[in-house]
Protein backbone atom coordinates (compact mmCIF):
# COMPACT_ATOMS: atom_id res chain seq x y z
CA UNK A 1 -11.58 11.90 -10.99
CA UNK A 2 -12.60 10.74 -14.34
CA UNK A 3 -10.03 11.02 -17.27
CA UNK A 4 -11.18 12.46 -20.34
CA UNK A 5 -8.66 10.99 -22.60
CA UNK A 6 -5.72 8.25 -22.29
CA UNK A 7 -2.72 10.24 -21.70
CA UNK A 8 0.97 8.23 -23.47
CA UNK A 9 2.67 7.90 -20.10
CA UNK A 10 0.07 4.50 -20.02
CA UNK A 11 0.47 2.87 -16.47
CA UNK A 12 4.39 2.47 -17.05
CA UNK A 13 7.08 4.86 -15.67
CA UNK A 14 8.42 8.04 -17.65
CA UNK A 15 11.57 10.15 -17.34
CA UNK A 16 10.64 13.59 -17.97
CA UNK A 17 13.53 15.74 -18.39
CA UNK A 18 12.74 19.06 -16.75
CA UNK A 19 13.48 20.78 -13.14
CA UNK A 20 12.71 20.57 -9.22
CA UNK A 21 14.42 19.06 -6.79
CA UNK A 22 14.23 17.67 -2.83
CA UNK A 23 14.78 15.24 -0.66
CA UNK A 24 14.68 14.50 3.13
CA UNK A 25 13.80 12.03 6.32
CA UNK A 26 15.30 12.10 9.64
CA UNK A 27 16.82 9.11 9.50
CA UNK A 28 20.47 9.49 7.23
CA UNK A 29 20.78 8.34 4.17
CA UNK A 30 22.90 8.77 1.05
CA UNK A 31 22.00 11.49 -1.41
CA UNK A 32 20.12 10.45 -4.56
CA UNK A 33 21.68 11.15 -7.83
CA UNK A 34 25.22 11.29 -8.30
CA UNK A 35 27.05 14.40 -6.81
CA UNK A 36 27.47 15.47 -10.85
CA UNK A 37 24.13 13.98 -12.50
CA UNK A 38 20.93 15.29 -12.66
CA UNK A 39 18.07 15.11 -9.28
CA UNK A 40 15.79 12.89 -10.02
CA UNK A 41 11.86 13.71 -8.58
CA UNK A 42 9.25 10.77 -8.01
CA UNK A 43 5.70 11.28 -8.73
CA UNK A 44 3.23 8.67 -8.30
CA UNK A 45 -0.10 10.04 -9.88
CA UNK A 46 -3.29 8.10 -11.71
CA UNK A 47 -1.85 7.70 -15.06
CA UNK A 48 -4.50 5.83 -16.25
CA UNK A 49 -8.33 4.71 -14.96
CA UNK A 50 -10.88 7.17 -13.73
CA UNK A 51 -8.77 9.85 -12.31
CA UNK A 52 -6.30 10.30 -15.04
CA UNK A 53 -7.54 13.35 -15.81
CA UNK A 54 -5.95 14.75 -13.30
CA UNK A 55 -3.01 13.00 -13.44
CA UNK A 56 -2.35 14.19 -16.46
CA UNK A 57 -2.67 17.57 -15.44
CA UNK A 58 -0.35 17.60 -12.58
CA UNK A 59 1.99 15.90 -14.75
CA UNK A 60 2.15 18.89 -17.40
CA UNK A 61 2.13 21.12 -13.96
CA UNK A 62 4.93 19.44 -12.60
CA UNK A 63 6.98 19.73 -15.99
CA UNK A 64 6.08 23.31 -16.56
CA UNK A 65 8.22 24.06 -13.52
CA UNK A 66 10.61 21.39 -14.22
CA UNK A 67 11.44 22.88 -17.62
CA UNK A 68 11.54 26.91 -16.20
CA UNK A 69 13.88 25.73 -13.56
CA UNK A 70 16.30 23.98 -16.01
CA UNK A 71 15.70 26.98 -18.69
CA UNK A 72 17.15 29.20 -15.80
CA UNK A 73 20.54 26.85 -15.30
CA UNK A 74 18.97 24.52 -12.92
CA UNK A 75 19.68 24.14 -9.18
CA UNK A 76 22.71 23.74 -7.54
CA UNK A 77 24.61 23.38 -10.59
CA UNK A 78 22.18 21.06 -11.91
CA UNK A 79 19.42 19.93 -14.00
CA UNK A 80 16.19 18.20 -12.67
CA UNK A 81 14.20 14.95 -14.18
CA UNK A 82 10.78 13.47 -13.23
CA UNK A 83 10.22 10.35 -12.97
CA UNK A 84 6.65 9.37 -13.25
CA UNK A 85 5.06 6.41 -12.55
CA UNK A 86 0.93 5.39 -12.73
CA UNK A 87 -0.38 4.31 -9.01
CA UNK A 88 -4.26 4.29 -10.77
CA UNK A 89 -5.66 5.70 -7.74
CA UNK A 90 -5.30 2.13 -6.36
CA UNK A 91 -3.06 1.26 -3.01
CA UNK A 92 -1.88 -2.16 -4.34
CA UNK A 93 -0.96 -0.34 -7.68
CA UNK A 94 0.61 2.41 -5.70
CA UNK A 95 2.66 -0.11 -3.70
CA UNK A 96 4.23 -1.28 -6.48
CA UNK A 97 4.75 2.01 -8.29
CA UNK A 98 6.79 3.31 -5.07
CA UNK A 99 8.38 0.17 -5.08
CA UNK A 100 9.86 0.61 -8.49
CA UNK A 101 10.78 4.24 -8.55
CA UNK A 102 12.94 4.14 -5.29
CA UNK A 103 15.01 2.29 -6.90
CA UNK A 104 15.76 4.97 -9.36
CA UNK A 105 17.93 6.93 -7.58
CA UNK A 106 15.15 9.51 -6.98
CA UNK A 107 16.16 12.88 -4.57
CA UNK A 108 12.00 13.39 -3.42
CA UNK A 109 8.59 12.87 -4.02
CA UNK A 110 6.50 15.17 -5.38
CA UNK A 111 3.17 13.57 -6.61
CA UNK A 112 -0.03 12.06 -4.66
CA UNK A 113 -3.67 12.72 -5.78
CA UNK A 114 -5.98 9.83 -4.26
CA UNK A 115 -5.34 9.78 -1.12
CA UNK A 116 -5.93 5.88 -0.24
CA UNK A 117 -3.00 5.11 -2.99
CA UNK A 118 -0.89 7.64 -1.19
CA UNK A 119 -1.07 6.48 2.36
CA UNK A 120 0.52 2.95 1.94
CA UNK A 121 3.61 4.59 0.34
CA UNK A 122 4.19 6.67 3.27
CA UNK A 123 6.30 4.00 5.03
CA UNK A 124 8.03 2.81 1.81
CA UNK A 125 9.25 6.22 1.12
CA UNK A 126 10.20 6.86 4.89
CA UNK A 127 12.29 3.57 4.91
CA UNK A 128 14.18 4.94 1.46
CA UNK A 129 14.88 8.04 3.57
CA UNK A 130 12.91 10.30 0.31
CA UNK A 131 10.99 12.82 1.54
CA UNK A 132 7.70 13.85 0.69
CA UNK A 133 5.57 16.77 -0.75
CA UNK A 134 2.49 15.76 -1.60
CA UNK A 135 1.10 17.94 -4.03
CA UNK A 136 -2.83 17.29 -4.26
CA UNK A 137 -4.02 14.04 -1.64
CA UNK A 138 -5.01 15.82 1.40
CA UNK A 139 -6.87 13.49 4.30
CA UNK A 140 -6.00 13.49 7.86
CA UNK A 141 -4.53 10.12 6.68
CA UNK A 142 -1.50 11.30 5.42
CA UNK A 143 -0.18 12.80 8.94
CA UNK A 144 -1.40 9.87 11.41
CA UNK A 145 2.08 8.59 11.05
CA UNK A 146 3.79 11.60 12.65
CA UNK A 147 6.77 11.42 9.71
CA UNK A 148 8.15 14.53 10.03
CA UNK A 149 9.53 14.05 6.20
CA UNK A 150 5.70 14.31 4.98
CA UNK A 151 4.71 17.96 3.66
CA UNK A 152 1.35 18.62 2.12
CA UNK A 153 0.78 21.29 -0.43
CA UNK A 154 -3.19 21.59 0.19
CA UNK A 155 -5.25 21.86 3.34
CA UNK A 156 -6.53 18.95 5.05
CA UNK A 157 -9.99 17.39 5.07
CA UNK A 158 -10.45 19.20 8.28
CA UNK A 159 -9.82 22.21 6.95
CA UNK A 160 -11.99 21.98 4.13
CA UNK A 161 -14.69 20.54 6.42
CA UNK A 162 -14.37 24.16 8.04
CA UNK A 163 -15.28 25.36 4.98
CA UNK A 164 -18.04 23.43 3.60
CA UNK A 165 -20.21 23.70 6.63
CA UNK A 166 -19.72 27.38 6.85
CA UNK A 167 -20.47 27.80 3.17
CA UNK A 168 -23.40 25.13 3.30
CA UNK A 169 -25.07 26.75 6.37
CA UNK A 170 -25.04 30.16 4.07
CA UNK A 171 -26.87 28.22 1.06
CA UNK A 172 -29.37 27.71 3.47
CA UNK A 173 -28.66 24.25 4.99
CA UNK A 174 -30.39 22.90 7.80
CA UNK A 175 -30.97 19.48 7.38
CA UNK A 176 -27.25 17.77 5.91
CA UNK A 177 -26.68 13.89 4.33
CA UNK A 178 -22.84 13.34 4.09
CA UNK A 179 -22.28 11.13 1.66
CA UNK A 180 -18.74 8.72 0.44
CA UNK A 181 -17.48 6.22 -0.99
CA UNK A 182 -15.44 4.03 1.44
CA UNK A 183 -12.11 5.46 0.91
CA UNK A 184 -9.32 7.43 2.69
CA UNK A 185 -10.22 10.60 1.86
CA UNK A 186 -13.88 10.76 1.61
CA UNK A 187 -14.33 8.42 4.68
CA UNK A 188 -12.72 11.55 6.34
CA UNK A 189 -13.92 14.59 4.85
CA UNK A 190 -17.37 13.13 5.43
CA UNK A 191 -16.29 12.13 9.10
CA UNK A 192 -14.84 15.77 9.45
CA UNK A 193 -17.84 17.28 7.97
CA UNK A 194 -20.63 15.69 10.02
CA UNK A 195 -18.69 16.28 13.53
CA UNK A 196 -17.50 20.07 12.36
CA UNK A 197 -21.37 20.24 11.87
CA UNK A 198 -22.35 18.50 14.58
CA UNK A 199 -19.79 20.68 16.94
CA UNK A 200 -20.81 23.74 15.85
CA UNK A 201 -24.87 23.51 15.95
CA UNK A 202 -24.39 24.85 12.36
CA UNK A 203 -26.34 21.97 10.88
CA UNK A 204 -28.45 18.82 11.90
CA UNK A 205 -27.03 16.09 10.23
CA UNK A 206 -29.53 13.71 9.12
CA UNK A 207 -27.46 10.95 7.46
CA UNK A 208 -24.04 9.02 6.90
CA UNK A 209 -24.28 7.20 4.55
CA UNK A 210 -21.64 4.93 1.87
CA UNK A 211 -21.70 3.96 -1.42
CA UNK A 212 -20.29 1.99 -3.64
CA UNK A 213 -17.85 2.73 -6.30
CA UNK A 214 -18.47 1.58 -9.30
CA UNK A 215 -22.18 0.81 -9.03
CA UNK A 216 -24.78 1.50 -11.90
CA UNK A 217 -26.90 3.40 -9.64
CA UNK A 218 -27.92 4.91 -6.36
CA UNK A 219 -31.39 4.92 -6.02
CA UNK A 220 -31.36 4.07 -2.54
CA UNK A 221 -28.83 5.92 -1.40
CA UNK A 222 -30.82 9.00 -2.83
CA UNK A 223 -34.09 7.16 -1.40
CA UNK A 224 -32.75 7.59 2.01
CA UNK A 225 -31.64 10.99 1.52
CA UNK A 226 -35.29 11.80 0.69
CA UNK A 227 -36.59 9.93 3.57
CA UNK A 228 -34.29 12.13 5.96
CA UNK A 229 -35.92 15.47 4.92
CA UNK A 230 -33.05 16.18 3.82
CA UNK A 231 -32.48 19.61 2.52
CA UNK A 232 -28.27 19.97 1.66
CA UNK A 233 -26.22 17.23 0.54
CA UNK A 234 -22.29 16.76 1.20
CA UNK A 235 -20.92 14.43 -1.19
CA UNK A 236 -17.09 13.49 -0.35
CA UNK A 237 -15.92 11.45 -3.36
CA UNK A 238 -14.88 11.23 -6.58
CA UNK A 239 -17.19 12.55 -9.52
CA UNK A 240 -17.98 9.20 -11.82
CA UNK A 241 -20.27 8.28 -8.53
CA UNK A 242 -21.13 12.12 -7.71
CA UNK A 243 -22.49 12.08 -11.30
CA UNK A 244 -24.40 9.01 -10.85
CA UNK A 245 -25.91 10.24 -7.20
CA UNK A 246 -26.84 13.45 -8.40
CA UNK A 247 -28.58 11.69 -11.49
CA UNK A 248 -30.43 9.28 -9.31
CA UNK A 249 -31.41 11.98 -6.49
CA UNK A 250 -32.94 14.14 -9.08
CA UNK A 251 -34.94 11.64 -10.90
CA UNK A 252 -36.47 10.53 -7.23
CA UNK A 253 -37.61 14.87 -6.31
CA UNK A 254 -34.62 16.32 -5.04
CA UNK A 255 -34.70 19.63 -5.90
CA UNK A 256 -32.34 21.23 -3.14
CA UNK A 257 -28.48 21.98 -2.51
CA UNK A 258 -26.45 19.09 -3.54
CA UNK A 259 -22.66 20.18 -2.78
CA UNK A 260 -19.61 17.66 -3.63
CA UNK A 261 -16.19 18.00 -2.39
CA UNK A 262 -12.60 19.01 -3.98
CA UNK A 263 -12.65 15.06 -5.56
CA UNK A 264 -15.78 15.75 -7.81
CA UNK A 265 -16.02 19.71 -7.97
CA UNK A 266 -15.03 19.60 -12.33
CA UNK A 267 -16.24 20.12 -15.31
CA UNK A 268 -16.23 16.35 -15.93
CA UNK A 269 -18.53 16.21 -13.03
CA UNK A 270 -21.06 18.25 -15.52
CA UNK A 271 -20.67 16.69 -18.43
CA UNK A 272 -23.25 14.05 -18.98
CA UNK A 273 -25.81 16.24 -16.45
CA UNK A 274 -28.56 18.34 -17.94
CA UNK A 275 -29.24 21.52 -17.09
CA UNK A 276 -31.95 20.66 -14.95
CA UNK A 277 -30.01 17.99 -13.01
CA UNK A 278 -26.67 20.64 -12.45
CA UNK A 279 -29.08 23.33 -11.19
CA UNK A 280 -28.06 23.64 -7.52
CA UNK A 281 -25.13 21.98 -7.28
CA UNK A 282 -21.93 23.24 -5.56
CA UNK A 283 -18.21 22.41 -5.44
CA UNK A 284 -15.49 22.59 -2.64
CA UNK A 285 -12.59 22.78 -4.37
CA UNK A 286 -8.86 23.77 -4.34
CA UNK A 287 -7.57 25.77 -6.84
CA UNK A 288 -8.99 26.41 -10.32
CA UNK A 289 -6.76 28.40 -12.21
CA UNK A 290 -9.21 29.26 -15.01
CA UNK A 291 -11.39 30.73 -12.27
CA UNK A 292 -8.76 32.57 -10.75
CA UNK A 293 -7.11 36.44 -12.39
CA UNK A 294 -4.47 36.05 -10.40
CA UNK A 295 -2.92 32.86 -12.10
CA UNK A 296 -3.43 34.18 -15.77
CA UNK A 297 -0.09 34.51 -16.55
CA UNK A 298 0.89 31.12 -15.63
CA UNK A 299 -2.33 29.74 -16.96
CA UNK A 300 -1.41 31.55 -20.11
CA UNK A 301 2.67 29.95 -19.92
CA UNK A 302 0.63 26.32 -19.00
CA UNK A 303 -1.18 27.17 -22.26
CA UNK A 304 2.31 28.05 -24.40
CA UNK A 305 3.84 24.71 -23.49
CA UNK A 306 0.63 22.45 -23.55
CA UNK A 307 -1.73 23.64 -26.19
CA UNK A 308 -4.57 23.33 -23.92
CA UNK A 309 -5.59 25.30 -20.14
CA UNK A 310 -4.48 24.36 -17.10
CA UNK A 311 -6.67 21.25 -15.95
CA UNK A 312 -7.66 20.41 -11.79
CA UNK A 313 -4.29 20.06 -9.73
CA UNK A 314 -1.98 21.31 -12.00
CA UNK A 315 -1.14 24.50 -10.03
CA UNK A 316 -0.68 22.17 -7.33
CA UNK A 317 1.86 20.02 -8.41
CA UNK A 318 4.19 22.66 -10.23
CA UNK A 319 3.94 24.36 -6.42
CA UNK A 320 5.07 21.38 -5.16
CA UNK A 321 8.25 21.02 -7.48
CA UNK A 322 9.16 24.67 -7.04
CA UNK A 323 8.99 24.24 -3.25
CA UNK A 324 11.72 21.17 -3.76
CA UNK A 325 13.77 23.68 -5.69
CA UNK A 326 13.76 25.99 -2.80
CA UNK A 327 14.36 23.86 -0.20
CA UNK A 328 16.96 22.62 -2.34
CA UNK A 329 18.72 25.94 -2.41
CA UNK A 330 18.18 26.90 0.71
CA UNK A 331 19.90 23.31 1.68
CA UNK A 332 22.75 23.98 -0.40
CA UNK A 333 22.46 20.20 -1.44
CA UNK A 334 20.04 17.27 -2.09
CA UNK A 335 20.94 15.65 1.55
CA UNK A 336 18.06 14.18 2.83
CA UNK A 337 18.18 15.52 6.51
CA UNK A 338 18.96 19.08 5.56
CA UNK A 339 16.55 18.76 2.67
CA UNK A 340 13.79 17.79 5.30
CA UNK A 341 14.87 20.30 7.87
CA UNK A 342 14.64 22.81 4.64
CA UNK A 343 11.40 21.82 3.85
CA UNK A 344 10.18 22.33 7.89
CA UNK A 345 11.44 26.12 7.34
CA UNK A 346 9.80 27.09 4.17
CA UNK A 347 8.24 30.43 3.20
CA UNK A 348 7.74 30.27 0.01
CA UNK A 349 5.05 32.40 -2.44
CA UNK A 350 3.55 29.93 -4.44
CA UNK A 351 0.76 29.94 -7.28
CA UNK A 352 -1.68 28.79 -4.15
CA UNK A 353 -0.40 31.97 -2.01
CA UNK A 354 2.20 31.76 0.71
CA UNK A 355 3.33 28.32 1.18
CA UNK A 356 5.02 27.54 4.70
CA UNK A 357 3.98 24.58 6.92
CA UNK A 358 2.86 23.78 10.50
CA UNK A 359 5.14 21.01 12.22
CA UNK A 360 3.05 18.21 11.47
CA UNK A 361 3.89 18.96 8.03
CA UNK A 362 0.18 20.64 7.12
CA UNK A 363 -0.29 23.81 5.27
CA UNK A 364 -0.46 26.42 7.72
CA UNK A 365 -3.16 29.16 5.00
CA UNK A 366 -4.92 26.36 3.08
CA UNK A 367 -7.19 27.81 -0.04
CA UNK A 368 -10.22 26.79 -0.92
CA UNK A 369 -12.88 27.88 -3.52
CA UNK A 370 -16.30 27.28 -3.77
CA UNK A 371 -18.04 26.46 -6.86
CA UNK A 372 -21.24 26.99 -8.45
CA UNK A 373 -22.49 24.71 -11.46
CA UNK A 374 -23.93 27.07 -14.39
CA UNK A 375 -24.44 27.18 -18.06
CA UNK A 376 -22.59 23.16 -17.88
CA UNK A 377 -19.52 24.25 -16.44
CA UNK A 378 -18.62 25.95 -12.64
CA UNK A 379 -17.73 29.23 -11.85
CA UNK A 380 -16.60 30.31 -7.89
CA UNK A 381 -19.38 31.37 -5.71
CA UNK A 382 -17.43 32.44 -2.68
């Protein structure tokens, strides 16, 4: 996603004293942090470029629970840090960010929003014996490696394929363009989409098509969208090109369904659209806690402590820390293989309902939303 302002964090680490805690892999390994010090949680988020937007958010997410935990006396006796580090949304980047914060002494992971920087720090966390609870990334990706240290907070693209071609069959899709951008998770949303739709008879799918990050338009992308008969579009990326597409497919006569997936479905997505251009367009997304009754009184303690609402994945990541806590407790310590054997067995109520997972490490009651675009900003639809 696009940021809407540079956050201070920059693209170097930060220690953010506040609470959560895990750790875990199946291999044995010493515990991180001394026995008496404080547990130190990695979280490898896009501090800066496009999507730091939303790395900011989970950032304030993940010290919201941080600090309530350490208000309370901790866990286990003791109090809980995060160390952050900026992986861009880039794999190289990301590389090197997991690179640097093993080495500081760190109990478990708790970041992860793009999934493509995620997925080459799967192995470099497994080999540090730090487990992993990955807050927002969600593609298929993330489990091909069968690490049974790997938890994921969200549902999977295949889940929220489920989803969006039930949803888009009920908008009155027949004819369906999937549309991404090249990377982990879109590649497989989109792939996930056009075979859920393809399995199911629900939809013909007309196109599969790829673009290109980064480029100053799309005209022929939307061109051969047009050409297709197309009448719904799925596009799985990230929302500085979902802008862009839906810019270029309404200036060529597209007037029909245009949904985008949980990496595009915010209000920055809106923001330089007119009214015209945002009219029929839709957004599968995860949780939005300004949409959402249920999480006013966090939304309202996110507000207390940040001078501002809670922004896209923030409810995400502070699940993700309090999860660590409770495995932590439940452990009765921060060792990695009854940390990870912890986090197999949790049950845990969460802001994004019950949170317990299947033994791949998936969610096993993913939540999705859809959105509607209106008035310049989205509002849930179903």
């Amino acid at each position: 996603m696009r940021g809407l302002r540079p956050i201070a964090v920059a693209a170097v680490a930060v220690l953010l004293s506040v609470p959560s805690a895990c750790a875990a892999a199946d291999t044995p390994q010493p515990a991180a942090s001394s026995a008496s010090g404080v547990i130190r949680l990695a979280s490898l988020l896009p501090l800066t470029g496009r999507s730091s937007h939303s790395g900011e958010a989970m950032v304030n997410g993940a010290k919201l629970a941080i600090n309530e935990v350490n208000a309370a006396g901790g866990v286990l006796g003791r109090q809980i840090e995060l160390v952050a580090e900026d992986d861009a949304c880039d794999p190289g980047t990301a590389v090197m960010a997991a690179q640097t914060v093993i080495k500081k002494d760190v109990a478990l992971s708790v970041g992860g929003y793009c999934s493509s920087a995620v997925v080459p720090t799967l192995k470099i966390f497994r080999d540090a014996g730090i487990p992993m609870i990955i807050a927002q990334a969600n593609s298929t990706d993330l489990i091909e490696p069968r690490y049974d240290s790997v938890f994921l907070i969200c549902g999977t693209v295949m889940a929220e394929a489920h989803f969006a071609v039930d949803w888009m069959k009920r908008l009155g899709g027949t004819r369906l363009s999937v549309v991404h951008d090249g990377t982990s998770f879109p590649i497989t949303l989109a792939e996930s989409t056009a075979a859920r739709a393809r399995s199911t008879g629900a939809l013909t799918v007309v196109n599969e098509l790829k673009l290109s990050q980064g480029a100053t338009n799309y005209q022929r992308i939307a061109q051969s969208i047009i050409d297709a008969k197309t009448d719904i579009v799925y596009y799985t990326g990230y929302y500085a090109e979902a802008n862009q597409l839906i810019k270029d497919l309404r200036a060529r006569g597209y007037t029909s369904e245009i949904v985008v997936g949980d990496g595009s479905a915010d209000k920055p997505l809106l923001d330089e659209l007119t009214e015209s251009e945002s009219r029929g367009v839709y957004g599968t997304a995860l949780l939005v806690p300004e949409l959402m009754p249920e999480l006013e009184t966090w939304s309202q303690r996110y507000q207390a402590a940040y001078g501002t609402r809670p922004g896209p994945s923030s409810a995400e990541a502070y699940d993700a820390v309090m999860v660590a806590v409770d495995a932590f407790k439940r452990a009765g310590s921060i060792d990695h293989e009854a940390v990870r054997k912890a986090l197999a067995g949790t049950d845990h109520a969460g802001l994004s309902g019950q949170i317990a997972f299947n033994a791949d490490g998936t969610r096993t009651v993913p939540k999705f939303l859809l959105l509607k675009a209106e008035g310049g900003k989205f509002g849930v639809a179903g």
